[in-house]
C-alpha atoms as a PDB file:
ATOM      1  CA  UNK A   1     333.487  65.272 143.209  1.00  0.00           C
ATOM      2  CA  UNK A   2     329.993  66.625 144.081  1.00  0.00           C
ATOM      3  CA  UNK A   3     326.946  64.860 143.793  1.00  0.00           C
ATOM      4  CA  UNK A   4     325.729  67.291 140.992  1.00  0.00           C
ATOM      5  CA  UNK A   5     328.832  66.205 139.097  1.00  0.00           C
ATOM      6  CA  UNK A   6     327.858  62.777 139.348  1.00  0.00           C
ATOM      7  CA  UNK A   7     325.038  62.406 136.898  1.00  0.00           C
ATOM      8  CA  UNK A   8     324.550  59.128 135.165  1.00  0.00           C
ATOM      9  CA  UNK A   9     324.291  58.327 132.032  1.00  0.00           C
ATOM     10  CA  UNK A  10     320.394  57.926 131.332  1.00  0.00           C
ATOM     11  CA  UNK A  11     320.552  55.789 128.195  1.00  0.00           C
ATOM     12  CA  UNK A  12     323.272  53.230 129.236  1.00  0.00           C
ATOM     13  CA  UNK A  13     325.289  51.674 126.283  1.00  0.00           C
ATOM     14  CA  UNK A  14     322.277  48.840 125.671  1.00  0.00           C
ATOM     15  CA  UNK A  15     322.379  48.011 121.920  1.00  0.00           C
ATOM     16  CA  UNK A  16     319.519  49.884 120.990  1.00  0.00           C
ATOM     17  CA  UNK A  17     321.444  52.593 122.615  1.00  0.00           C
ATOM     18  CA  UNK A  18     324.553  51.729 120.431  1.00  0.00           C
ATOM     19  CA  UNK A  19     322.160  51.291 117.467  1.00  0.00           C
ATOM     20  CA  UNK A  20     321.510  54.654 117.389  1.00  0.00           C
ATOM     21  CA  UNK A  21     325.263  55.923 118.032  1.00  0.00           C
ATOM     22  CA  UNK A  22     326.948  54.244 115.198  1.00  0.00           C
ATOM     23  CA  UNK A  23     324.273  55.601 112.924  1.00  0.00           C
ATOM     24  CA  UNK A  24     326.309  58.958 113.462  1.00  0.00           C
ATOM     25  CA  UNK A  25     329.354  60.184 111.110  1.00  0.00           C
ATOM     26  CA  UNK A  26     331.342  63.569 110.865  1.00  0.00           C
ATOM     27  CA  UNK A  27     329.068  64.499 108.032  1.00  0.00           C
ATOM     28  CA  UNK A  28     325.915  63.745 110.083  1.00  0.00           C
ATOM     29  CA  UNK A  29     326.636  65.019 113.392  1.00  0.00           C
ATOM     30  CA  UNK A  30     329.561  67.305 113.058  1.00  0.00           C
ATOM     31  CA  UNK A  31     329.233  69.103 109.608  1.00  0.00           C
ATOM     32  CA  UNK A  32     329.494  72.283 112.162  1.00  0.00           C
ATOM     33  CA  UNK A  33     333.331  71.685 112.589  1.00  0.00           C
ATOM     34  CA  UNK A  34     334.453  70.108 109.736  1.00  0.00           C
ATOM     35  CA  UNK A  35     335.290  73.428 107.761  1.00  0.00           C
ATOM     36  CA  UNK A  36     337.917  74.112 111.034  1.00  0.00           C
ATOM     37  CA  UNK A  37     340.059  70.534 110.662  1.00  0.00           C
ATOM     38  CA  UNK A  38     343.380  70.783 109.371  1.00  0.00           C
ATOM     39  CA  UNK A  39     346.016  67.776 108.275  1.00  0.00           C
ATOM     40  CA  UNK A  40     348.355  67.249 111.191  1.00  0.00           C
ATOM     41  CA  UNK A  41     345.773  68.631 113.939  1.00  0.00           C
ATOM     42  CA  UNK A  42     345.452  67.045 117.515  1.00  0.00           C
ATOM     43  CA  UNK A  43     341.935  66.211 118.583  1.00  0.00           C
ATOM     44  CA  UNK A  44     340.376  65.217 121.648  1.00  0.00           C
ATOM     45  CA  UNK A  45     337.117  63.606 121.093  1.00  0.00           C
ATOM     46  CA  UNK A  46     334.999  63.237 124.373  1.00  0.00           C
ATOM     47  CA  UNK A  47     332.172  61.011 124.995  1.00  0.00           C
ATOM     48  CA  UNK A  48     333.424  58.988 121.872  1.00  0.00           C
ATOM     49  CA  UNK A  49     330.901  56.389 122.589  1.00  0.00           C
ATOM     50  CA  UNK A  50     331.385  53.689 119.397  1.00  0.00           C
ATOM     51  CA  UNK A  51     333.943  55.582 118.108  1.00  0.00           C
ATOM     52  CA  UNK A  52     331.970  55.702 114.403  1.00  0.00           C
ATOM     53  CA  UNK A  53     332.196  60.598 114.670  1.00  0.00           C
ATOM     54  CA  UNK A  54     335.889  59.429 115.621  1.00  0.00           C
ATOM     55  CA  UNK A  55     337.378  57.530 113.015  1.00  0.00           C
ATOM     56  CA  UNK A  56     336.278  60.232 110.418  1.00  0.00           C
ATOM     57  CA  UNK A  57     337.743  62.738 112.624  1.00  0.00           C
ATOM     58  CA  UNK A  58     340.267  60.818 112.664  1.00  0.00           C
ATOM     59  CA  UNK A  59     340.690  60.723 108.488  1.00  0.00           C
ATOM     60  CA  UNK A  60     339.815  64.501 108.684  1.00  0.00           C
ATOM     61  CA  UNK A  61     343.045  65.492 110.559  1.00  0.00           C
ATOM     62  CA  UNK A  62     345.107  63.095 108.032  1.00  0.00           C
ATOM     63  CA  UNK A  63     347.772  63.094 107.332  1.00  0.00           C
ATOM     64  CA  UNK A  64     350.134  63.957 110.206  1.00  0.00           C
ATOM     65  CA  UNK A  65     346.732  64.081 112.226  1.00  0.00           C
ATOM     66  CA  UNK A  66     346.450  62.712 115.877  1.00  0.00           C
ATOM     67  CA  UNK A  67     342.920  62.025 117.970  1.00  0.00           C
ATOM     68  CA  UNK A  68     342.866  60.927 121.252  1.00  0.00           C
ATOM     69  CA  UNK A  69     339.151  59.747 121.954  1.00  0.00           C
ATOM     70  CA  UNK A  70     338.026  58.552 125.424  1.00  0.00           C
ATOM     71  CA  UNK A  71     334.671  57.501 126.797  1.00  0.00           C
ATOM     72  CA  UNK A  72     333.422  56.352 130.316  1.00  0.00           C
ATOM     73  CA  UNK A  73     332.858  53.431 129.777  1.00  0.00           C
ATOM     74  CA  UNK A  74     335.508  51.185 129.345  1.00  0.00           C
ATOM     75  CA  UNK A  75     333.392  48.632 127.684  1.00  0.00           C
ATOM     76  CA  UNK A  76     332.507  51.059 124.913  1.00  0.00           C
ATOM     77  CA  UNK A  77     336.133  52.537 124.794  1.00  0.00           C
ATOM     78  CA  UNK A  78     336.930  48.692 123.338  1.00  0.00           C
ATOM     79  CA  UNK A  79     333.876  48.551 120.799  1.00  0.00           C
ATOM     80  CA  UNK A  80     335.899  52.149 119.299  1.00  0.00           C
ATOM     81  CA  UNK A  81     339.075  50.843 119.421  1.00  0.00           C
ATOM     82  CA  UNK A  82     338.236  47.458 117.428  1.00  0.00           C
ATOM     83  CA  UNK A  83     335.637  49.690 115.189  1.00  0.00           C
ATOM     84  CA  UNK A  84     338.989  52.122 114.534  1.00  0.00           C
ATOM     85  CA  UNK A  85     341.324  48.683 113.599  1.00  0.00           C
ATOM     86  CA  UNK A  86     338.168  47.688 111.135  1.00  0.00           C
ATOM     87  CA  UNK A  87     338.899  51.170 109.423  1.00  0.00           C
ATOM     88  CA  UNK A  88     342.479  50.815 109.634  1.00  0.00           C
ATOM     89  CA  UNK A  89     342.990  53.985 112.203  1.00  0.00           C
ATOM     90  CA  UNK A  90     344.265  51.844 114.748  1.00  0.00           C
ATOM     91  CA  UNK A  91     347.503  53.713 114.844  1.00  0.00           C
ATOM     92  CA  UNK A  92     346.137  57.088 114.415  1.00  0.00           C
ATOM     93  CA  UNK A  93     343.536  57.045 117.605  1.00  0.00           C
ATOM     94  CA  UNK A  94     344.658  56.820 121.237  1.00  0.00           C
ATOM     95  CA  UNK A  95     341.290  55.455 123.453  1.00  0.00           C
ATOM     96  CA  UNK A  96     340.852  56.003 126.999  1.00  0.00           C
ATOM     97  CA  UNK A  97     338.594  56.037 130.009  1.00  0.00           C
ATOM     98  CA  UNK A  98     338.011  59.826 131.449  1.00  0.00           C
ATOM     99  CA  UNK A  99     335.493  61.784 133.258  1.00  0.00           C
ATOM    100  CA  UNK A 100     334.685  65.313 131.683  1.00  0.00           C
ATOM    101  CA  UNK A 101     334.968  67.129 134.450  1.00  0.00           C
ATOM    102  CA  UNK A 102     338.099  66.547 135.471  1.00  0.00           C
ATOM    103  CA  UNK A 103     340.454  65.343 132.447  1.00  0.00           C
ATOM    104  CA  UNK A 104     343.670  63.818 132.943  1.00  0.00           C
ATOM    105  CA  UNK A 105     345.495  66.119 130.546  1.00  0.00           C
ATOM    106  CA  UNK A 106     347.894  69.155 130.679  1.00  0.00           C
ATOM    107  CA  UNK A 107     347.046  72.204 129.994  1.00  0.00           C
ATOM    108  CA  UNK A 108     347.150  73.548 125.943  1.00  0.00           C
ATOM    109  CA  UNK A 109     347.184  69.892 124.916  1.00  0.00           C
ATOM    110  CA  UNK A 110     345.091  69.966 122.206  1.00  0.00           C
ATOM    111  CA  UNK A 111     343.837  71.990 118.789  1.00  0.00           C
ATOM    112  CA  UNK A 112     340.426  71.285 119.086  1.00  0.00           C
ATOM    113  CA  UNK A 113     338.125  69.716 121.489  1.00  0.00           C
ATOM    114  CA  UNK A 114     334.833  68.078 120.661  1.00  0.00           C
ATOM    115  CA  UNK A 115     332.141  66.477 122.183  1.00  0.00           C
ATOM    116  CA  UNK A 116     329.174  64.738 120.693  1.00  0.00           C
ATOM    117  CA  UNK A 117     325.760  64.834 122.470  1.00  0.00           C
ATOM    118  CA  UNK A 118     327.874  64.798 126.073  1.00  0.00           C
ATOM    119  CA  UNK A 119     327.262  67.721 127.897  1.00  0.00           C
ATOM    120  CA  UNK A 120     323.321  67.022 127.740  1.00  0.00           C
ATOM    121  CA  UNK A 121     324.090  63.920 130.046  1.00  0.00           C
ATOM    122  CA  UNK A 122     326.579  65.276 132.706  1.00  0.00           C
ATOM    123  CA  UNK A 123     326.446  66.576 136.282  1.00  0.00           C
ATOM    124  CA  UNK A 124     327.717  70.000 135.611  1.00  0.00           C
ATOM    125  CA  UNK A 125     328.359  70.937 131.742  1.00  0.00           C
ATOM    126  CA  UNK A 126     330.018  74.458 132.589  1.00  0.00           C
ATOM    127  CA  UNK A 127     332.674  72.519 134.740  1.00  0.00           C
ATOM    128  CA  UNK A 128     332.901  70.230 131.681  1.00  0.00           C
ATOM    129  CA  UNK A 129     333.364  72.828 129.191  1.00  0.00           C
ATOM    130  CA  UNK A 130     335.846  74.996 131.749  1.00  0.00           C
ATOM    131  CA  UNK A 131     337.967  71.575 131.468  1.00  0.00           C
ATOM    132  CA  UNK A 132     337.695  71.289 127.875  1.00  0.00           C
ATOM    133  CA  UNK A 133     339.113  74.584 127.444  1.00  0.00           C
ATOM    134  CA  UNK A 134     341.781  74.279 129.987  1.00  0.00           C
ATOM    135  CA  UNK A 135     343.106  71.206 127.738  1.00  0.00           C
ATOM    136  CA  UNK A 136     342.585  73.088 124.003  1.00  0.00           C
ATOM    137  CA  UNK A 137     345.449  75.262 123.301  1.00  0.00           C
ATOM    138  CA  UNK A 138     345.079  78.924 123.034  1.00  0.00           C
ATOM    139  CA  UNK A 139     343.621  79.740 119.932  1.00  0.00           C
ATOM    140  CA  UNK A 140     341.596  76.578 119.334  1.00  0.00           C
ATOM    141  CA  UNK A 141     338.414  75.361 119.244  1.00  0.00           C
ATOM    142  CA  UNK A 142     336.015  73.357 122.124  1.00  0.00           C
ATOM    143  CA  UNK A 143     333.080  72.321 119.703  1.00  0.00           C
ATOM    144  CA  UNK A 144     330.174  70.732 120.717  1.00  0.00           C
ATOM    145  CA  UNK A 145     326.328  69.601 119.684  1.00  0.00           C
ATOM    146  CA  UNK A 146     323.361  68.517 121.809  1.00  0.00           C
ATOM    147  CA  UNK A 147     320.180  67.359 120.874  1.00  0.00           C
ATOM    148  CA  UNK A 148     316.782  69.710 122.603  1.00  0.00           C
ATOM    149  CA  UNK A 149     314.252  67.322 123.470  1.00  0.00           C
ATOM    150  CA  UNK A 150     311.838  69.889 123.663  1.00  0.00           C
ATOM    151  CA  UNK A 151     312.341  71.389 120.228  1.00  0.00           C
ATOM    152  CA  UNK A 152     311.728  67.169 119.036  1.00  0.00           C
ATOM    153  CA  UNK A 153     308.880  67.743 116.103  1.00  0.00           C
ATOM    154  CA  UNK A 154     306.888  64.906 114.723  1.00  0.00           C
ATOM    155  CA  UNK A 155     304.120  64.092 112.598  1.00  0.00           C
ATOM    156  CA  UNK A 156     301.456  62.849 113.016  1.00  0.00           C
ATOM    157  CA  UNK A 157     300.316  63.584 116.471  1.00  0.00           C
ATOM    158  CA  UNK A 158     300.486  60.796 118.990  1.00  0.00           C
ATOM    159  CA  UNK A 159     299.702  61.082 122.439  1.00  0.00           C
ATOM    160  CA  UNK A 160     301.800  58.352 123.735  1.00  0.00           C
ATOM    161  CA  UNK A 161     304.616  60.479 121.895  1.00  0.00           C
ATOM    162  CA  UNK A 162     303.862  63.887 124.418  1.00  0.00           C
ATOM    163  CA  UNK A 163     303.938  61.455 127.270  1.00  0.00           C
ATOM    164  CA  UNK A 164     307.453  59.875 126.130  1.00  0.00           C
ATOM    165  CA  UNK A 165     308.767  63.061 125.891  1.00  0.00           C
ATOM    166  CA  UNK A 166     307.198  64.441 129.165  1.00  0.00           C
ATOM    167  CA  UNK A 167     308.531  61.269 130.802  1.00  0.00           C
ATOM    168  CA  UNK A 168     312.252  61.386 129.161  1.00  0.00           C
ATOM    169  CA  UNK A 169     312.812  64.855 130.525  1.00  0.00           C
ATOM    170  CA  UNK A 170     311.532  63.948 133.899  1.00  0.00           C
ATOM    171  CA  UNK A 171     313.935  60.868 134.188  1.00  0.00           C
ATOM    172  CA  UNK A 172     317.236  62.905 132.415  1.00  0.00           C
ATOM    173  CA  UNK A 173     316.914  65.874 135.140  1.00  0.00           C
ATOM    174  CA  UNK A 174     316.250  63.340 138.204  1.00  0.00           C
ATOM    175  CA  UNK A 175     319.463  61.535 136.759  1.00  0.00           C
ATOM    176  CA  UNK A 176     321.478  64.828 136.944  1.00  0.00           C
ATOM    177  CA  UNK A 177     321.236  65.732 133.505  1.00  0.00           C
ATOM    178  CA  UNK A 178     319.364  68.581 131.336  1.00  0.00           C
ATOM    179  CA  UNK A 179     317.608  66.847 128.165  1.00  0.00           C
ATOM    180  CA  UNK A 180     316.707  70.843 126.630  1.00  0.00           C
ATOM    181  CA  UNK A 181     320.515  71.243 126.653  1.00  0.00           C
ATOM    182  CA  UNK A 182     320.940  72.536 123.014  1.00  0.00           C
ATOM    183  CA  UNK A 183     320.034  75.224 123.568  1.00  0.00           C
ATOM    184  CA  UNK A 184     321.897  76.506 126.686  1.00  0.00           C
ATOM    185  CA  UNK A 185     325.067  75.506 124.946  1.00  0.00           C
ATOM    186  CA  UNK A 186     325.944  79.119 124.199  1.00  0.00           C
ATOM    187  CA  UNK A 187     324.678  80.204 127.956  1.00  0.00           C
ATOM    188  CA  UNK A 188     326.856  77.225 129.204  1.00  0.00           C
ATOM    189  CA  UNK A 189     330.004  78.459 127.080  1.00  0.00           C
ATOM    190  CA  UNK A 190     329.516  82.128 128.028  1.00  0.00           C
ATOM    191  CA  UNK A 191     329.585  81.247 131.260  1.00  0.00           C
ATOM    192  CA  UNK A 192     332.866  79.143 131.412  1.00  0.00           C
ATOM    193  CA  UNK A 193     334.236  81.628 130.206  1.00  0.00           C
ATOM    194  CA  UNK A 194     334.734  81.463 126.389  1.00  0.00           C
ATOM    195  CA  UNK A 195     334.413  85.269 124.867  1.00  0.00           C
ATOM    196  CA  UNK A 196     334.552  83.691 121.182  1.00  0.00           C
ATOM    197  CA  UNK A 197     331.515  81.764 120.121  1.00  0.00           C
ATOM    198  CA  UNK A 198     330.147  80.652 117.369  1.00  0.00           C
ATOM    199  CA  UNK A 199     326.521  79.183 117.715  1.00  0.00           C
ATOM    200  CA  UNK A 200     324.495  77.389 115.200  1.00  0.00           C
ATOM    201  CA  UNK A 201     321.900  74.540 114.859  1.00  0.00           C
ATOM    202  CA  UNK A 202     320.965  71.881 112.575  1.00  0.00           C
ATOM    203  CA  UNK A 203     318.556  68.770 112.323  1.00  0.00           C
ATOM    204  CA  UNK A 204     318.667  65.214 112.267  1.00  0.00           C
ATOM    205  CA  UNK A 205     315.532  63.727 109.872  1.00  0.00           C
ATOM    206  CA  UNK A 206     313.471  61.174 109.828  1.00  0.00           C
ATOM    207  CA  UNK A 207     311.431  60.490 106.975  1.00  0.00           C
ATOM    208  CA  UNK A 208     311.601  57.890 104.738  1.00  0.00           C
ATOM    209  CA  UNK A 209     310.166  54.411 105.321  1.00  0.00           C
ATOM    210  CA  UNK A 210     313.538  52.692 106.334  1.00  0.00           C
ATOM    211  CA  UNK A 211     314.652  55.993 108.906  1.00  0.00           C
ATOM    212  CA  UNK A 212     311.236  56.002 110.158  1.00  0.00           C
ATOM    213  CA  UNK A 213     310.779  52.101 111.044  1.00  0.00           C
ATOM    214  CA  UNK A 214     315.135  52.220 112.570  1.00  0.00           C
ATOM    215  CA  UNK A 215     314.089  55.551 114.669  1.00  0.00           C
ATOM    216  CA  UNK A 216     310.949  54.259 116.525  1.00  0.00           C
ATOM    217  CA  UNK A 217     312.501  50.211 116.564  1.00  0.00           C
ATOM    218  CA  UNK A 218     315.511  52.005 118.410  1.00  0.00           C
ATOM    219  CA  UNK A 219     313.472  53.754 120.991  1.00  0.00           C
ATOM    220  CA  UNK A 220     310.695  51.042 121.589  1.00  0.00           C
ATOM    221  CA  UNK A 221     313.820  48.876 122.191  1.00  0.00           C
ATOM    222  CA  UNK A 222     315.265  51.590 124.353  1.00  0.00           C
ATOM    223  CA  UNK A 223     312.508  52.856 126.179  1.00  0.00           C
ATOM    224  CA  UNK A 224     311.687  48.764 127.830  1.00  0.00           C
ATOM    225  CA  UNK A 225     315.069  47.063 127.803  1.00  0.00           C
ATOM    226  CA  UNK A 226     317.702  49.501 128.434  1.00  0.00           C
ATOM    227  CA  UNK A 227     319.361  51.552 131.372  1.00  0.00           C
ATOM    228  CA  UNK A 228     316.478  53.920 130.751  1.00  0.00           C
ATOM    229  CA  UNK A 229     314.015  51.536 131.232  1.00  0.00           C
ATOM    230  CA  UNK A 230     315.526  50.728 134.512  1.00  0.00           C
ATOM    231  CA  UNK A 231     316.367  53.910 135.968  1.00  0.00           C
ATOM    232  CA  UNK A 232     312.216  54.748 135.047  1.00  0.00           C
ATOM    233  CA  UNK A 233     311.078  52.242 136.926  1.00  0.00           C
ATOM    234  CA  UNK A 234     313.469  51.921 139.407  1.00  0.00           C
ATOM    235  CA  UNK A 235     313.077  55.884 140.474  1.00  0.00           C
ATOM    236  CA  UNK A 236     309.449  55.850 140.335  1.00  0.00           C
ATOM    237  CA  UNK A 237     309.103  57.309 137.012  1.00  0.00           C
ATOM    238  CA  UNK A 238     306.647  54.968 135.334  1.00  0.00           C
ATOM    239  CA  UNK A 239     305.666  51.377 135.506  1.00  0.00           C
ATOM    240  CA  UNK A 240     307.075  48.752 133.311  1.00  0.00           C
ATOM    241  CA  UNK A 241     303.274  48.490 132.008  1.00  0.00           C
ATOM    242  CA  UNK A 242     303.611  52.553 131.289  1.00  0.00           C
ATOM    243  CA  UNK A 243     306.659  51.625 129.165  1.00  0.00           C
ATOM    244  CA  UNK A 244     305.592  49.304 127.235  1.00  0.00           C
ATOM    245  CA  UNK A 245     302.366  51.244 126.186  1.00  0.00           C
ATOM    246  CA  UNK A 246     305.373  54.116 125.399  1.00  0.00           C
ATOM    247  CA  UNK A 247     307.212  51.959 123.256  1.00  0.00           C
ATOM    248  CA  UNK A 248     303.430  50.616 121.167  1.00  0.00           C
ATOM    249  CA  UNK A 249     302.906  54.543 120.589  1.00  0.00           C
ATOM    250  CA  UNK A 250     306.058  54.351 118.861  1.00  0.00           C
ATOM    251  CA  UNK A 251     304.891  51.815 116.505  1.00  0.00           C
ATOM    252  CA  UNK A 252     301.276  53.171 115.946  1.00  0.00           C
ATOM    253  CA  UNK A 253     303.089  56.415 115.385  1.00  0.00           C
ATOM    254  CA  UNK A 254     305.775  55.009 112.776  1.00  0.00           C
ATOM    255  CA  UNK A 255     302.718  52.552 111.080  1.00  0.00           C
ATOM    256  CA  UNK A 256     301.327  56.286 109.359  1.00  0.00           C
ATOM    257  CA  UNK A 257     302.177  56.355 105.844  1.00  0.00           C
ATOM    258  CA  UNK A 258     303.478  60.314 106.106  1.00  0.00           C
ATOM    259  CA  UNK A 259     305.428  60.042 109.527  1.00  0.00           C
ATOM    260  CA  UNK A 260     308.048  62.089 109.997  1.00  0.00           C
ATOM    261  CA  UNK A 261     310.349  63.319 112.981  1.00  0.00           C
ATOM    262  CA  UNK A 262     313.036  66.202 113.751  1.00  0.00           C
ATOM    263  CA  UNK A 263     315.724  66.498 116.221  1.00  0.00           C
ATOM    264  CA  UNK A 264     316.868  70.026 116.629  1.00  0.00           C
ATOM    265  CA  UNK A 265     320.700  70.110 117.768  1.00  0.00           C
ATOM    266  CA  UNK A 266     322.400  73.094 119.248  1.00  0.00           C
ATOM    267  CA  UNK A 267     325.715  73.238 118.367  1.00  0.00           C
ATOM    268  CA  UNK A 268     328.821  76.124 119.601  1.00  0.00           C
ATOM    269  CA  UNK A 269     332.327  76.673 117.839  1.00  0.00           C
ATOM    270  CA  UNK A 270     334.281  78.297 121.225  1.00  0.00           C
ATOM    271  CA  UNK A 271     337.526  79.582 120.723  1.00  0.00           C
ATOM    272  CA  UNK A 272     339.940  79.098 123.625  1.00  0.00           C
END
């Protein structure tokens, strides 16, 4: 596998990382597919990180229903499973290890394909998507949703905020990934080949007290103790000083009585 295939993933599974992930539900983060599940559907969910999108997938293809969900990281494959025995789907998820770009799957195995903020964070996401297709049966559907860190919104200004963001995208594309991938999903489908596409976009918001004070904890926590942090530093990105005056504009900017924040998601609905 080629280098550019290789990419890492920039945020690690650190538990501000996993904070974040188990936040997400079907309802939150995949409203955009939900309307094409069927009782006694097989999924593949990849990049099922905590497995929280899964499990409701999971109830969405009951009864008859079967997901397979699989991760890289085997560590995080077994914080799914035992979060899938907690909601009693034990028996109707499969978990693995696999690598996107080349999945270890037959051809036509699936009715629909998903993947939840994934191809942002790998080496080559038309490979990825080629592969996803390859294992979704004629007929069915690869869906998938990215966050656009460029399209991020917030209010009020802080400065420390534009240099976060200038400073995420910098690290995500010298790890082998594209942070401003929502919106090349559709380019990215197009050109693996899909000829049906459906492409749409929604937000995450942040806004209230509580979703305000969890959203800037997460990614002060993330931006000085996580992979992220390391792979900063480590690369030449920024100094650990640097980061930590990063993660204090993320409490000054949270401490504003009116803050508020956005995150823009492309998402596609690709027939196979």
């Amino acid at each position: 596998m080629s280098g550019r295939e290789t990419a890492v993933y920039t945020h690690g599974h650190h538990e501000s990382v996993l904070r974040s992930h188990r936040w997400r539900t079907a309802a939150n983060s995949a409203a955009y597919l939900i309307g094409e599940l069927r009782p006694g559907m097989s999924v593949l969910d990849v990049g099922c990180g905590p497995g929280t999108i899964t499990a409701d997938l999971a109830d969405l293809v009951a009864p008859g229903g079967r997901v397979t969900a699989v991760d890289a990281a085997q560590d995080v494959v077994q914080q799914a499973a035992q979060y899938a025995r907690e909601r009693g789907l034990d028996g109707a998820i499969t978990f693995g290890t696999a690598d996107v770009h080349a999945l270890d799957f037959p051809d036509d195995s699936f009715d629909v394909v998903h993947a939840h903020q994934v191809l942002q964070h790998v080496g080559d996401p038309v490979q990825a998507l080629r592969e996803m297709r390859r294992v979704c049966r004629p007929g069915g559907i690869v869906a998938a949703r990215d966050a656009d860190y460029a399209a991020m919104a917030w209010y009020p200004a802080e400065p420390g905020l534009e240099g976060w963001l200038e400073l995420y995208r910098r690290v995500a594309r010298a790890n082998g990934g594209e942070p401003d991938a929502g919106r090349r999903l559709l380019s990215w489908a197009t050109a693996a080949g899909f000829t049906e596409v459906t492409s749409s976009a929604t937000a995450w918001c942040y806004a209230t007290e509580e979703e305000v004070a969890w959203w800037s904890t997460l990614w002060a926590d993330r931006t000085t103790a996580s992979s992220y942090a390391s792979i900063a530093t480590g690369g030449g990105h920024a100094t650990p000083m640097e980061l930590a005056a990063v993660a204090e504009s993320w409490h000054r900017w949270a401490a504003a009585p009116d803050a508020w924040f956005s995150v823009l998601n492309g998402e596609i609905l690709a027939r196979a």
